[in-house]
C-alpha atoms as a PDB file:
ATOM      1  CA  UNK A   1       0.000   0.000   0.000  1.00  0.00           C
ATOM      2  CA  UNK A   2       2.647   2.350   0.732  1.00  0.00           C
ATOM      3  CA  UNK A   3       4.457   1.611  -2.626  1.00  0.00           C
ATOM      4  CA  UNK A   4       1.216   2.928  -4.336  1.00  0.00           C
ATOM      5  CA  UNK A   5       0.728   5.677  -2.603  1.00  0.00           C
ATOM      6  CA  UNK A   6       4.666   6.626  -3.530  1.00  0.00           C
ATOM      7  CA  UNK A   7       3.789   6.156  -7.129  1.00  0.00           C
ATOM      8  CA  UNK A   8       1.014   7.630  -7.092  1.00  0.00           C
ATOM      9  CA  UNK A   9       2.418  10.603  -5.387  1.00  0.00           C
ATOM     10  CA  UNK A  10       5.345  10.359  -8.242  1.00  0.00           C
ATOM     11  CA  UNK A  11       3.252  10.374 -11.138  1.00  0.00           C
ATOM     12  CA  UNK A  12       0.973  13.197  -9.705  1.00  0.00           C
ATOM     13  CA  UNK A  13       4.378  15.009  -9.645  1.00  0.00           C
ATOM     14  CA  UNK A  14       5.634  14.045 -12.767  1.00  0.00           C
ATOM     15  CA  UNK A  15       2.122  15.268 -14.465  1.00  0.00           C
ATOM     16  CA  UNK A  16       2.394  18.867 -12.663  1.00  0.00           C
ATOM     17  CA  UNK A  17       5.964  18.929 -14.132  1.00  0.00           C
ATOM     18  CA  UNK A  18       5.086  18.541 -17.184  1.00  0.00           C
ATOM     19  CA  UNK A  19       2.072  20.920 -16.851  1.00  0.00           C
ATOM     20  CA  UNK A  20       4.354  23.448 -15.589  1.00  0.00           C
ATOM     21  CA  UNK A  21       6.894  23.384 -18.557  1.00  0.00           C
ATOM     22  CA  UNK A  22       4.468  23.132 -21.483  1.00  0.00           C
ATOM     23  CA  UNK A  23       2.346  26.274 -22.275  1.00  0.00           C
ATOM     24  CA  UNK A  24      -0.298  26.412 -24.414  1.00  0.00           C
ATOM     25  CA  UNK A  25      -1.496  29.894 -25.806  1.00  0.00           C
ATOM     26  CA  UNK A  26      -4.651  29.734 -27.712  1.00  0.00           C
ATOM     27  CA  UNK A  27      -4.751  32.141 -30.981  1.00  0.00           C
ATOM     28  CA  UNK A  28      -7.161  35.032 -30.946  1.00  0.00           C
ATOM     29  CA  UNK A  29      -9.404  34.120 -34.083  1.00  0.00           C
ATOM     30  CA  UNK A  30     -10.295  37.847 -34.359  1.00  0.00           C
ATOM     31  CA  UNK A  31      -6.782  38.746 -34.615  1.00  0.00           C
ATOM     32  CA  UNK A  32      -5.358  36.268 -36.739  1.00  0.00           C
ATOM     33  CA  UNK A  33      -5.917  35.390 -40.658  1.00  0.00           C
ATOM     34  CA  UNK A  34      -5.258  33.402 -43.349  1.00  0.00           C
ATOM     35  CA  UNK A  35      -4.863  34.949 -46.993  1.00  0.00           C
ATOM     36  CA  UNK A  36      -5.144  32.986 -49.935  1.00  0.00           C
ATOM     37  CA  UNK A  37      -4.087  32.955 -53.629  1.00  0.00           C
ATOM     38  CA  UNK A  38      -5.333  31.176 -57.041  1.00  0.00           C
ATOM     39  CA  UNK A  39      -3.991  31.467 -59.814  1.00  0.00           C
ATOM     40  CA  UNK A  40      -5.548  30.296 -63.307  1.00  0.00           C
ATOM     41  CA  UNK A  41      -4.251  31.399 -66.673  1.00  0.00           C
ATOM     42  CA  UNK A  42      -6.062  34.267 -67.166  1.00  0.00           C
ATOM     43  CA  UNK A  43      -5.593  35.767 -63.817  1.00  0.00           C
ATOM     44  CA  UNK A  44      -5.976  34.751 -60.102  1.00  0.00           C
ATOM     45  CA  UNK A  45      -8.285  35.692 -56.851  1.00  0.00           C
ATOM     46  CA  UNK A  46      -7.291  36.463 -53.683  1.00  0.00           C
ATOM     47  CA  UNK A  47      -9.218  36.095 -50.126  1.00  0.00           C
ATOM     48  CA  UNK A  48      -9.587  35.522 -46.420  1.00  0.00           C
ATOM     49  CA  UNK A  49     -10.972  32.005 -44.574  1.00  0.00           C
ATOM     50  CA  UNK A  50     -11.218  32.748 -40.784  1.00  0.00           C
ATOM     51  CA  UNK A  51      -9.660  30.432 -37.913  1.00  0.00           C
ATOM     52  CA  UNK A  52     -12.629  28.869 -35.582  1.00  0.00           C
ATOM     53  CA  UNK A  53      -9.874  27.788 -32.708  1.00  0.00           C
ATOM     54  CA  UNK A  54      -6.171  27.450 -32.678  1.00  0.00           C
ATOM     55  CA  UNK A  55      -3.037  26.741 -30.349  1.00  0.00           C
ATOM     56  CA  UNK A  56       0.939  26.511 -30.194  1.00  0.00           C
ATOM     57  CA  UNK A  57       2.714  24.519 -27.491  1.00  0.00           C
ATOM     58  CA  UNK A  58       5.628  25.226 -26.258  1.00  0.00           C
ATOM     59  CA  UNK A  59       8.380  24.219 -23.472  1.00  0.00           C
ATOM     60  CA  UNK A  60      10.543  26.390 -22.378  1.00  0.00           C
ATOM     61  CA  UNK A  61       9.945  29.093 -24.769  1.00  0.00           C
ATOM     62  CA  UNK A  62      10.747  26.173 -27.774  1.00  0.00           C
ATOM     63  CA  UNK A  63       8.028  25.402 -30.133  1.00  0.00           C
ATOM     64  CA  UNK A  64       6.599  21.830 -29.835  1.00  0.00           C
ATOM     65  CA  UNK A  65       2.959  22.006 -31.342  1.00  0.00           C
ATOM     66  CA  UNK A  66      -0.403  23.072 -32.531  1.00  0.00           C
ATOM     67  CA  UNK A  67      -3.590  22.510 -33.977  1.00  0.00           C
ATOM     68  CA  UNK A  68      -6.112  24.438 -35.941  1.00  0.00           C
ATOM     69  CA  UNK A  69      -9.165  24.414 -36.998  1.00  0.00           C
ATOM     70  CA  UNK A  70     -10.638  26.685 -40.102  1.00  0.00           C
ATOM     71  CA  UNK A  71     -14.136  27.351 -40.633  1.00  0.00           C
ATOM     72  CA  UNK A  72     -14.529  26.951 -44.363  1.00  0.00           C
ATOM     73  CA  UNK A  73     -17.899  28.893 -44.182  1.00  0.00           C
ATOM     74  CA  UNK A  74     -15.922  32.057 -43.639  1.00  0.00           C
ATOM     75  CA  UNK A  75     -14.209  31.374 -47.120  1.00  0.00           C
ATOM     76  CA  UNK A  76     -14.556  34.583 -49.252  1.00  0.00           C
ATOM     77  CA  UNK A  77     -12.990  36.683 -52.109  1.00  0.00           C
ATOM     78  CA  UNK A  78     -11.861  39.705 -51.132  1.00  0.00           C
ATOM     79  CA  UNK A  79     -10.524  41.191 -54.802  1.00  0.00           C
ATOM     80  CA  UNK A  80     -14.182  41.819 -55.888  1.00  0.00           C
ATOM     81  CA  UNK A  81     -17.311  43.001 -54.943  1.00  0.00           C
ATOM     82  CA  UNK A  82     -21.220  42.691 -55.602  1.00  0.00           C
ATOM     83  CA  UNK A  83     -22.477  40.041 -57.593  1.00  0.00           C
ATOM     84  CA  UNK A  84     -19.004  38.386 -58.997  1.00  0.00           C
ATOM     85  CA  UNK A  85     -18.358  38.095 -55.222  1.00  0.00           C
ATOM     86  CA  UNK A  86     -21.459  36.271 -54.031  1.00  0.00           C
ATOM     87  CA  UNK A  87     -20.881  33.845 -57.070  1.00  0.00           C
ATOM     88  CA  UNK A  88     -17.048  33.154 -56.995  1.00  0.00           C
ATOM     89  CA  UNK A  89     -17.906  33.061 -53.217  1.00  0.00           C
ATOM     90  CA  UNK A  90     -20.526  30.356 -53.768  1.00  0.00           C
ATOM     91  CA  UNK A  91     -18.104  27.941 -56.142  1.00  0.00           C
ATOM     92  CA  UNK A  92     -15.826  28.073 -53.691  1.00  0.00           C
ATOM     93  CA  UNK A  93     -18.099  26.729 -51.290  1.00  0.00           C
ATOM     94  CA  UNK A  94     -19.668  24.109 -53.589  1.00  0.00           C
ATOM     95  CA  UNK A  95     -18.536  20.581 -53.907  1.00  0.00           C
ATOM     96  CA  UNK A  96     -16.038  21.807 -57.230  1.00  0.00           C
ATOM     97  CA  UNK A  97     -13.671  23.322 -54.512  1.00  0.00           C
ATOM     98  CA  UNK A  98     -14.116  23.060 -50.816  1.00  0.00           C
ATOM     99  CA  UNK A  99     -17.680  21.119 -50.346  1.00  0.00           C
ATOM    100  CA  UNK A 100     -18.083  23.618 -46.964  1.00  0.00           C
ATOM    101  CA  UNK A 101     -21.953  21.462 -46.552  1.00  0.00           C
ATOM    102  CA  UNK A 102     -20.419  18.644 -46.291  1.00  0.00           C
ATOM    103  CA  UNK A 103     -16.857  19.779 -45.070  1.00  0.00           C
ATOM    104  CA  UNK A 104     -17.500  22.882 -42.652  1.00  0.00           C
ATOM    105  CA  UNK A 105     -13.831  22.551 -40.870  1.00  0.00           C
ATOM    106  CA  UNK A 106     -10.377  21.761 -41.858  1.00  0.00           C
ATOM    107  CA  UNK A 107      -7.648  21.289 -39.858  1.00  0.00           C
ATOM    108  CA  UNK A 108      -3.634  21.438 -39.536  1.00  0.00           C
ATOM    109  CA  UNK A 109      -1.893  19.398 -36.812  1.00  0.00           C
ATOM    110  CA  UNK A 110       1.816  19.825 -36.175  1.00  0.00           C
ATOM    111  CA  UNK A 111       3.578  16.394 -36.422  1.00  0.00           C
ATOM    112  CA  UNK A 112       6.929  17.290 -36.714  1.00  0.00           C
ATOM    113  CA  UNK A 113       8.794  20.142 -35.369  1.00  0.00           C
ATOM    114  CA  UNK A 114      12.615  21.276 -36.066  1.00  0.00           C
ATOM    115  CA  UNK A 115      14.618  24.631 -35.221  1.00  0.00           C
ATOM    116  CA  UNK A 116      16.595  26.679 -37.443  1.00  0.00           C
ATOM    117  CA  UNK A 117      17.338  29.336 -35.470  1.00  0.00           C
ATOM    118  CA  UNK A 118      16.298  33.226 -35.281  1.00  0.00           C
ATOM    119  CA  UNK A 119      12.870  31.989 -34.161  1.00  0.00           C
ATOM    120  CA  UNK A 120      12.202  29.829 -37.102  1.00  0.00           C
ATOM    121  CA  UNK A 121      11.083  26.538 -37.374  1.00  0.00           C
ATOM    122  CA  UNK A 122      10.247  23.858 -40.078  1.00  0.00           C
ATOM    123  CA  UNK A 123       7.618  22.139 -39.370  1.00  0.00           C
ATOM    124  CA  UNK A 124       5.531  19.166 -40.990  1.00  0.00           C
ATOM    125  CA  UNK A 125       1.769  19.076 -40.349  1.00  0.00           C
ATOM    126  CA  UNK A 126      -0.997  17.044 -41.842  1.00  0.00           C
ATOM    127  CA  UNK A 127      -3.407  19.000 -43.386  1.00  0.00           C
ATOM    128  CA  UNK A 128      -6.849  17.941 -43.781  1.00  0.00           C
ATOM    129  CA  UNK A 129      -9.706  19.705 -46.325  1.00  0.00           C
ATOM    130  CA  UNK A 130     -12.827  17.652 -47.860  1.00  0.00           C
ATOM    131  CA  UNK A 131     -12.252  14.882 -45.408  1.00  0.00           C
ATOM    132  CA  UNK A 132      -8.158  13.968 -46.869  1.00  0.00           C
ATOM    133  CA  UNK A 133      -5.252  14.057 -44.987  1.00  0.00           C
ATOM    134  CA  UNK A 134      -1.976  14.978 -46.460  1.00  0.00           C
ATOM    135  CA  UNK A 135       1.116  16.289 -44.760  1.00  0.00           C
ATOM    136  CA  UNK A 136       2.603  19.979 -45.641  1.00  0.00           C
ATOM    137  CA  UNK A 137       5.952  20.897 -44.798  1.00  0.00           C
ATOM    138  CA  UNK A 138       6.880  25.157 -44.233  1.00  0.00           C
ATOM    139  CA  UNK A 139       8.563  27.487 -41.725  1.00  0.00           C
ATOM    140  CA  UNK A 140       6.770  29.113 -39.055  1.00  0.00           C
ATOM    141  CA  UNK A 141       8.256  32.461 -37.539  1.00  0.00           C
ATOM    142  CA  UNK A 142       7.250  32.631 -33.726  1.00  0.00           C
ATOM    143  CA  UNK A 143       8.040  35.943 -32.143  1.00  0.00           C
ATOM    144  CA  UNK A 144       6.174  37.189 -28.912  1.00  0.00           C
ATOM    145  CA  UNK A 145       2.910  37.150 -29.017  1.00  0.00           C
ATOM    146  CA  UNK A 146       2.679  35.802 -32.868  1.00  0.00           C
ATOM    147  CA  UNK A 147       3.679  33.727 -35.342  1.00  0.00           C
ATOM    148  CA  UNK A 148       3.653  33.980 -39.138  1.00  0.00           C
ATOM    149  CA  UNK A 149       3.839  31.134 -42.196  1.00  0.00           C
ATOM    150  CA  UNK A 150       3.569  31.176 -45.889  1.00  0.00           C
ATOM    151  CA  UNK A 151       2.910  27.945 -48.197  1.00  0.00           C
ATOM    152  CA  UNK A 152       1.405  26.346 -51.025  1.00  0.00           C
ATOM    153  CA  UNK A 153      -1.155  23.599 -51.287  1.00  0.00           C
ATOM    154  CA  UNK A 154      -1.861  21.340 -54.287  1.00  0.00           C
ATOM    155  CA  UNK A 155      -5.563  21.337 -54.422  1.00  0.00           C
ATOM    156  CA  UNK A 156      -5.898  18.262 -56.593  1.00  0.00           C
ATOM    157  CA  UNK A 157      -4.332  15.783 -53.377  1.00  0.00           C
ATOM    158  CA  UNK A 158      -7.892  17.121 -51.685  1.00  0.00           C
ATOM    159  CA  UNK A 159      -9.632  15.719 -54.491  1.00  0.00           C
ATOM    160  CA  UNK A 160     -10.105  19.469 -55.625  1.00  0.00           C
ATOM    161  CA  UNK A 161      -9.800  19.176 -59.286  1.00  0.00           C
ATOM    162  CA  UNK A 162     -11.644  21.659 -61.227  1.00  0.00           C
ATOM    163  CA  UNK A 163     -10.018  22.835 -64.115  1.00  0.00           C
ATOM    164  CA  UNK A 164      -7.031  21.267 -63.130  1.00  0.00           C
ATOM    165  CA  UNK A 165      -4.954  20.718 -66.173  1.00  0.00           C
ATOM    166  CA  UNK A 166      -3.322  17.509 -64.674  1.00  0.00           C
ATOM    167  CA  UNK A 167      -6.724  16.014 -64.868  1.00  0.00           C
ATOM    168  CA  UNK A 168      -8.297  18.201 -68.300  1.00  0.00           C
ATOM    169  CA  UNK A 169      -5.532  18.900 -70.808  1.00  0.00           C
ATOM    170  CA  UNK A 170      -7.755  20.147 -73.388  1.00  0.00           C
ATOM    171  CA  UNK A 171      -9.017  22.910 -70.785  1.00  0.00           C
ATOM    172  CA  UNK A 172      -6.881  25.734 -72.289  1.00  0.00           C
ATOM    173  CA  UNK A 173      -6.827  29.315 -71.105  1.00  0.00           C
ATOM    174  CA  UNK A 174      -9.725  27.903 -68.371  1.00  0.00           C
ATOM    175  CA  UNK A 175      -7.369  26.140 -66.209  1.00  0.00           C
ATOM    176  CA  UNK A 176      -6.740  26.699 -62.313  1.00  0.00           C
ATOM    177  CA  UNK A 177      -3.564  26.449 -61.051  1.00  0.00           C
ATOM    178  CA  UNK A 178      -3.070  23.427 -59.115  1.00  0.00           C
ATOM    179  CA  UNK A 179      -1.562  25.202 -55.928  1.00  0.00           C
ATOM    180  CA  UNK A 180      -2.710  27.752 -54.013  1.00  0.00           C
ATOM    181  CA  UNK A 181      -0.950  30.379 -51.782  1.00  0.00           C
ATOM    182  CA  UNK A 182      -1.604  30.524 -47.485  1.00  0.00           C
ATOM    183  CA  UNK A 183      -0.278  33.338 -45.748  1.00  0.00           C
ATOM    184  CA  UNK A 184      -0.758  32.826 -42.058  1.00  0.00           C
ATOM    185  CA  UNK A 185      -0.363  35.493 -39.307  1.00  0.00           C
ATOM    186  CA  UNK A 186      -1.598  34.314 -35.869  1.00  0.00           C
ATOM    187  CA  UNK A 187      -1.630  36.650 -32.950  1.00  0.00           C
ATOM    188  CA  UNK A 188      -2.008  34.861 -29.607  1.00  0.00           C
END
């Protein structure tokens, strides 16, 4: 009985240890955004999709994790207005791109994390939109109270492939780029 109580009295320490020398600081959605960037032939868009929750971990000041979720519903064009808008807006949200009905969140989830110094890290994440998970690898810049990111996605691994020209050759000046741009600035 006594043994017990000793472990038990050794893992409640070891858990307030550990408690003590990870922090968690939760993004302020309001604060932070995501940019994005098409391209197609002809041109590209540009908008905003809003955070619905977000965190980094760290120990000892030292990045060690996160996870995010997006709310796809926010998902909008912000390089025009009025009725272009509400429709670009709408394909977006239909099942050609990001199926939001179906596939209101998506999520990142730090797997990997390495330093490279000057408050830099590369990190791998998997990255899940329409219901796929894929990993993504880019460098995060944490200083203070935020952190800041830039990458590219290839749509087509989410099973986003309208006019794609890996999957419609013939498509011509019509075609979507497969990648899109993220730029990510979290406050927290």
């Amino acid at each position: 009985m006594k043994n017990l109580k000793t472990i038990a009295l050794a893992f409640v320490v070891a858990l307030s240890t550990v408690a003590v020398t990870a922090q968690t600081k939760k993004i302020d959605v309001a604060k932070s955004n995501i940019n994005w960037v098409g391209k197609k032939v002809t041109g590209q868009h540009s908008g905003t999709v809003g955070f619905k929750s977000g965190a980094l971990v760290f120990k000892k000041n030292v990045l060690k994790g996160g996870t995010f979720t997006v709310d796809m519903n926010s998902l909008t064009a912000t390089d025009i207005t009025g009725e272009y808008q509400g429709k670009l807006n709408g394909h977006l949200k239909a099942d050609d791109f990001f199926g939001t009905a179906k596939f209101p969140t998506s999520t990142l989830v730090f797997k990997t994390i390495a330093a490279k110094g000057n408050d830099v890290y590369t990190v791998t994440a998997d990255l899940t939109i329409k219901g796929i998970t894929k990993p993504v690898t880019f460098d995060i810049t944490v200083k203070g109270n935020t952190a800041t990111t830039a990458f590219n996605v290839d749509r087509t691994k989410y099973d986003i492939k309208y006019n794609s020209k890996s999957f419609f050759e013939s498509i011509g000046d019509k075609a979507i780029y497969d990648e899109f741009e993220l730029t990510v600035n979290l406050n927290f």
